[in-house]
PDB file of N, CA and C in Angstrom:
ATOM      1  N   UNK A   1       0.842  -1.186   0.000  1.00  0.00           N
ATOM      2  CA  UNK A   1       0.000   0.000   0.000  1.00  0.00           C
ATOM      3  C   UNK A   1       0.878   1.236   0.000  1.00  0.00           C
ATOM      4  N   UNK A   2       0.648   1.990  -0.405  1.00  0.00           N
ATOM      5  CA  UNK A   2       1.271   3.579  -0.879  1.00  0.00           C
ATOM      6  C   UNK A   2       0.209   4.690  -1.139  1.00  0.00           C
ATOM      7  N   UNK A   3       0.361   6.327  -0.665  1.00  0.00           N
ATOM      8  CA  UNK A   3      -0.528   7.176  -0.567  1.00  0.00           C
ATOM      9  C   UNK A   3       0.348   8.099  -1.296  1.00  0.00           C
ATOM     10  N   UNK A   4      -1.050   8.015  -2.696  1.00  0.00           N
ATOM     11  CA  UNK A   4      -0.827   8.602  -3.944  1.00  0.00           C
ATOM     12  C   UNK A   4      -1.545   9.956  -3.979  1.00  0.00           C
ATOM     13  N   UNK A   5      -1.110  10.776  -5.425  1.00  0.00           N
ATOM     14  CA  UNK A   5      -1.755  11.809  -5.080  1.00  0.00           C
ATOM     15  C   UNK A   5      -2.351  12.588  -6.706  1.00  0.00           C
ATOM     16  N   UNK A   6      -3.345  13.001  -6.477  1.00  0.00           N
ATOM     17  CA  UNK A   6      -4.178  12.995  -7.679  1.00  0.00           C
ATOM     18  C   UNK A   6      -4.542  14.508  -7.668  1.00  0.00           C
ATOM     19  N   UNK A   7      -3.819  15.347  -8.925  1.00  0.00           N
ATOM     20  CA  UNK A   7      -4.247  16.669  -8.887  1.00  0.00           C
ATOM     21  C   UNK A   7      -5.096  16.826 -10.615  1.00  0.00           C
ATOM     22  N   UNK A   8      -5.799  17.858  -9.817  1.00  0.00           N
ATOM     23  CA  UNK A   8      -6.553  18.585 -11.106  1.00  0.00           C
ATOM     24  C   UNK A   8      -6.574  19.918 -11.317  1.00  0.00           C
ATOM     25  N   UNK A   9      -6.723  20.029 -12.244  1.00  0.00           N
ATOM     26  CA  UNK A   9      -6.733  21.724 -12.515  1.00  0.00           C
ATOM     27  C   UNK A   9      -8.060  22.496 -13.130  1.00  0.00           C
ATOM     28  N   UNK A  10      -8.363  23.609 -12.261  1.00  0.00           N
ATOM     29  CA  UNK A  10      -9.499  23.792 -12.741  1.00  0.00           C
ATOM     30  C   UNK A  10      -9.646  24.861 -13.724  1.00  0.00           C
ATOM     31  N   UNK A  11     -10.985  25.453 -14.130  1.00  0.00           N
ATOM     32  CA  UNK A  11     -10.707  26.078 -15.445  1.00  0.00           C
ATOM     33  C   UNK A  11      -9.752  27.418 -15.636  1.00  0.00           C
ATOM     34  N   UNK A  12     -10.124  28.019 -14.102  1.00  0.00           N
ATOM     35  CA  UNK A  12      -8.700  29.075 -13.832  1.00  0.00           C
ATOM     36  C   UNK A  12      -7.880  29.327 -13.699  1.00  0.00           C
ATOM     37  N   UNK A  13      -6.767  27.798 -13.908  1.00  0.00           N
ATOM     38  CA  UNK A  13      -5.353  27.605 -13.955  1.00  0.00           C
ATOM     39  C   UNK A  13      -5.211  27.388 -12.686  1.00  0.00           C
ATOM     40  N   UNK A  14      -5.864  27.248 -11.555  1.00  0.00           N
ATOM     41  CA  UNK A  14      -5.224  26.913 -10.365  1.00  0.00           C
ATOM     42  C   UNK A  14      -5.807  25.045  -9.952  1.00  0.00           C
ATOM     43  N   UNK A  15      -4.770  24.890  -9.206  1.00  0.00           N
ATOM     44  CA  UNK A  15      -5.076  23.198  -9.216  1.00  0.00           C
ATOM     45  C   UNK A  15      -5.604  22.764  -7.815  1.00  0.00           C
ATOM     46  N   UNK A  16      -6.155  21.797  -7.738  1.00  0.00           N
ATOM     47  CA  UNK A  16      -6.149  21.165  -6.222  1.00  0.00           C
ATOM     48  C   UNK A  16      -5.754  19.770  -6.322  1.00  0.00           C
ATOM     49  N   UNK A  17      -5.196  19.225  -5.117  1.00  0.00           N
ATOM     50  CA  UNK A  17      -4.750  18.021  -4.935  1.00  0.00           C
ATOM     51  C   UNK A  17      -5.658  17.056  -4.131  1.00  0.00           C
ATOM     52  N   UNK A  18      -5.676  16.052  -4.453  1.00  0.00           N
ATOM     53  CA  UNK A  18      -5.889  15.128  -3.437  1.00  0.00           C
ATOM     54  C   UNK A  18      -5.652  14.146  -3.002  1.00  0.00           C
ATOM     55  N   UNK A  19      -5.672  13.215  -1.764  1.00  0.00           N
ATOM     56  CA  UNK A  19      -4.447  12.160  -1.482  1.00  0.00           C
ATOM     57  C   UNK A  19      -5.381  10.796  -1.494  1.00  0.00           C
ATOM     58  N   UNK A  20      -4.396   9.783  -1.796  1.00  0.00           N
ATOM     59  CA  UNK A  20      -5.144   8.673  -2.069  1.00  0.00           C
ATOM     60  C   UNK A  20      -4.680   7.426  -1.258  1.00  0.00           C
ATOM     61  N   UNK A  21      -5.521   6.110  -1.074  1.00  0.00           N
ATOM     62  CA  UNK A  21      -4.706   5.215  -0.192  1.00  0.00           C
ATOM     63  C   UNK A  21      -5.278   4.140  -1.046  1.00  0.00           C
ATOM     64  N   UNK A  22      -3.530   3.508  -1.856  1.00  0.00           N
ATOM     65  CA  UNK A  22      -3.928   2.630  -2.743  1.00  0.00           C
ATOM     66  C   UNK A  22      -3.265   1.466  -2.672  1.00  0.00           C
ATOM     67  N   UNK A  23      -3.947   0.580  -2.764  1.00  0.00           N
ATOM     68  CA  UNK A  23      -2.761  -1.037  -2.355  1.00  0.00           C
ATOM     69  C   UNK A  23      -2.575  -1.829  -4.151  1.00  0.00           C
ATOM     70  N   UNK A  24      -1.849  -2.294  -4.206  1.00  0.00           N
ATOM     71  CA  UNK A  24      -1.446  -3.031  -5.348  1.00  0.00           C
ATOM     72  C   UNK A  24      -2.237  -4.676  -4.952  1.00  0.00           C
ATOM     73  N   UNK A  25      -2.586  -5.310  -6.426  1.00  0.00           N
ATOM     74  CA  UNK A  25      -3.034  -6.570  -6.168  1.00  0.00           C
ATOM     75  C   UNK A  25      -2.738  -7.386  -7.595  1.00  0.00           C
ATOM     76  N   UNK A  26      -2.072  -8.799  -7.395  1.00  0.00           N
ATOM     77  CA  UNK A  26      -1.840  -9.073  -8.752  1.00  0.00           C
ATOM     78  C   UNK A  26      -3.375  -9.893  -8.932  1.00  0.00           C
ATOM     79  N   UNK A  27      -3.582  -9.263 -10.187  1.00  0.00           N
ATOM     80  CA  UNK A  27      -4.919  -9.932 -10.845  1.00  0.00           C
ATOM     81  C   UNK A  27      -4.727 -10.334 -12.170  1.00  0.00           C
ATOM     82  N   UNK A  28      -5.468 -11.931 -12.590  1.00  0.00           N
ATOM     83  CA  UNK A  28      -4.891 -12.276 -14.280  1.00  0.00           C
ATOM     84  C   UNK A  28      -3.550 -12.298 -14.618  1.00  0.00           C
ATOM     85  N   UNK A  29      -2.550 -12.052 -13.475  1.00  0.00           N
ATOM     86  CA  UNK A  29      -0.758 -12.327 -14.150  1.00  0.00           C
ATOM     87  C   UNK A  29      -0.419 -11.046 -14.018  1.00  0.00           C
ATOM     88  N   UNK A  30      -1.400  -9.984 -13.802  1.00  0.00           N
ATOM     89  CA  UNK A  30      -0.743  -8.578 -13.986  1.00  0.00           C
ATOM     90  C   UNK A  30      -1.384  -7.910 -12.717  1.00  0.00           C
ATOM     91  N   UNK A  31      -0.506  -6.623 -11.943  1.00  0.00           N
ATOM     92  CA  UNK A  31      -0.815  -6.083 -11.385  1.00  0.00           C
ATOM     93  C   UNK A  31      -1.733  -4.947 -11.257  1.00  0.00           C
ATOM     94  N   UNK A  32      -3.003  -4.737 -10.613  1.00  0.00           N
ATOM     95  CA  UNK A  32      -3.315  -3.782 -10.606  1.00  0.00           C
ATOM     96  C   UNK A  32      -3.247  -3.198  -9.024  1.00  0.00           C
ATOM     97  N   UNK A  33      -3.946  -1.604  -9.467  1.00  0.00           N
ATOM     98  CA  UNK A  33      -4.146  -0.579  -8.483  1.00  0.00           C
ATOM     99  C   UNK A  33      -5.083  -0.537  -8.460  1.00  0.00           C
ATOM    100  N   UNK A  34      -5.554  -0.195  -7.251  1.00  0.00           N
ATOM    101  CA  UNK A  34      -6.903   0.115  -6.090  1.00  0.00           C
ATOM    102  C   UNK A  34      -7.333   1.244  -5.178  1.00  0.00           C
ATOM    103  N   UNK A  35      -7.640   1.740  -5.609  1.00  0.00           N
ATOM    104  CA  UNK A  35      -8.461   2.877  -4.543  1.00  0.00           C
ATOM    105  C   UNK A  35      -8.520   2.579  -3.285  1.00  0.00           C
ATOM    106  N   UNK A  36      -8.147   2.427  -2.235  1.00  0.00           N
ATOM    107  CA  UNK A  36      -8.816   1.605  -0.895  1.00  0.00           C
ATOM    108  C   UNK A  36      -9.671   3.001  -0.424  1.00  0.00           C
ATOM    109  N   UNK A  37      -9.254   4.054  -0.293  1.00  0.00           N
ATOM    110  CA  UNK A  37      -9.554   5.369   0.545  1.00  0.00           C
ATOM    111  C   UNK A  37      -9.021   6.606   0.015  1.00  0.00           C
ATOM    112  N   UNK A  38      -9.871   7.295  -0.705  1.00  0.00           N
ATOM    113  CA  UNK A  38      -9.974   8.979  -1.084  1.00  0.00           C
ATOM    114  C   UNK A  38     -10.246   9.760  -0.076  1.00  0.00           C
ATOM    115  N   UNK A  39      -9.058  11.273   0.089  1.00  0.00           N
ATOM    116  CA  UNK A  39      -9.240  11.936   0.885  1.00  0.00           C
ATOM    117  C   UNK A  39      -9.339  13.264   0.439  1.00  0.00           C
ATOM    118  N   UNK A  40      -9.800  14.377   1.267  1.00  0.00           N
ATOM    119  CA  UNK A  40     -10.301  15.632   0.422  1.00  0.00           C
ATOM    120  C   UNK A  40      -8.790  16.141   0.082  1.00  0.00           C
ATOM    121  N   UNK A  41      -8.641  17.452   0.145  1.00  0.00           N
ATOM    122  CA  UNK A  41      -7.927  18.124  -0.635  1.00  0.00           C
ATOM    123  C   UNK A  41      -6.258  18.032   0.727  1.00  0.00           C
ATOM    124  N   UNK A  42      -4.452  18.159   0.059  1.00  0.00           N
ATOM    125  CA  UNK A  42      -4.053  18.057   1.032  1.00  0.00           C
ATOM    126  C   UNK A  42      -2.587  18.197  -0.021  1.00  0.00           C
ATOM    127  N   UNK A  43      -1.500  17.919   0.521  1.00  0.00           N
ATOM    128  CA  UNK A  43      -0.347  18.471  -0.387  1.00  0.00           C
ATOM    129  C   UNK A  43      -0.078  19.846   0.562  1.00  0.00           C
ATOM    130  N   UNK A  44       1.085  20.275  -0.007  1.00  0.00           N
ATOM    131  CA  UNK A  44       1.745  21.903   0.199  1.00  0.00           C
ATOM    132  C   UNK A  44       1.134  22.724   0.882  1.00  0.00           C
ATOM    133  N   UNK A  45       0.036  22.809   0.264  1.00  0.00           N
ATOM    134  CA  UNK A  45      -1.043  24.287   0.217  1.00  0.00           C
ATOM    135  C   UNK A  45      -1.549  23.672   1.736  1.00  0.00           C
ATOM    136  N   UNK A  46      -1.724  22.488   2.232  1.00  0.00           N
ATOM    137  CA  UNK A  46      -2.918  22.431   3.094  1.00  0.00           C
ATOM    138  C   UNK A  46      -1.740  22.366   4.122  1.00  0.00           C
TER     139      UNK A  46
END
C-alpha cells in the first residue's frame, strides 16, 4: 500500500490536490491498483 496523489486543474489555472490510499493486487498475471480510501484536498497548500 502507498498514498498517492491525484491533482486537477481547474478552469482558472489553479489546481487542487488530493491524497489517495492505494494497495497493489496481482490480478490475471498482472498487477493492478486500487483505490482503498480517497481523501479531500491536502499536499503543500494544506
Amino acid at each position: 500500500m502507498f498514498i498517492g496523489q491525484k491533482t486537477f486543474k481547474n478552469k482558472d489555472g489553479s489546481t487542487r490536490t488530493y491524497l489517495q490510499l492505494v494497495e497493489n493486487a496481482r490480478q490475471d498475471g498482472r498487477v493492478r491498483q486500487r483505490v482503498v480510501e480517497a481523501r479531500g484536498a491536502g499536499g503543500p497548500e494544506r
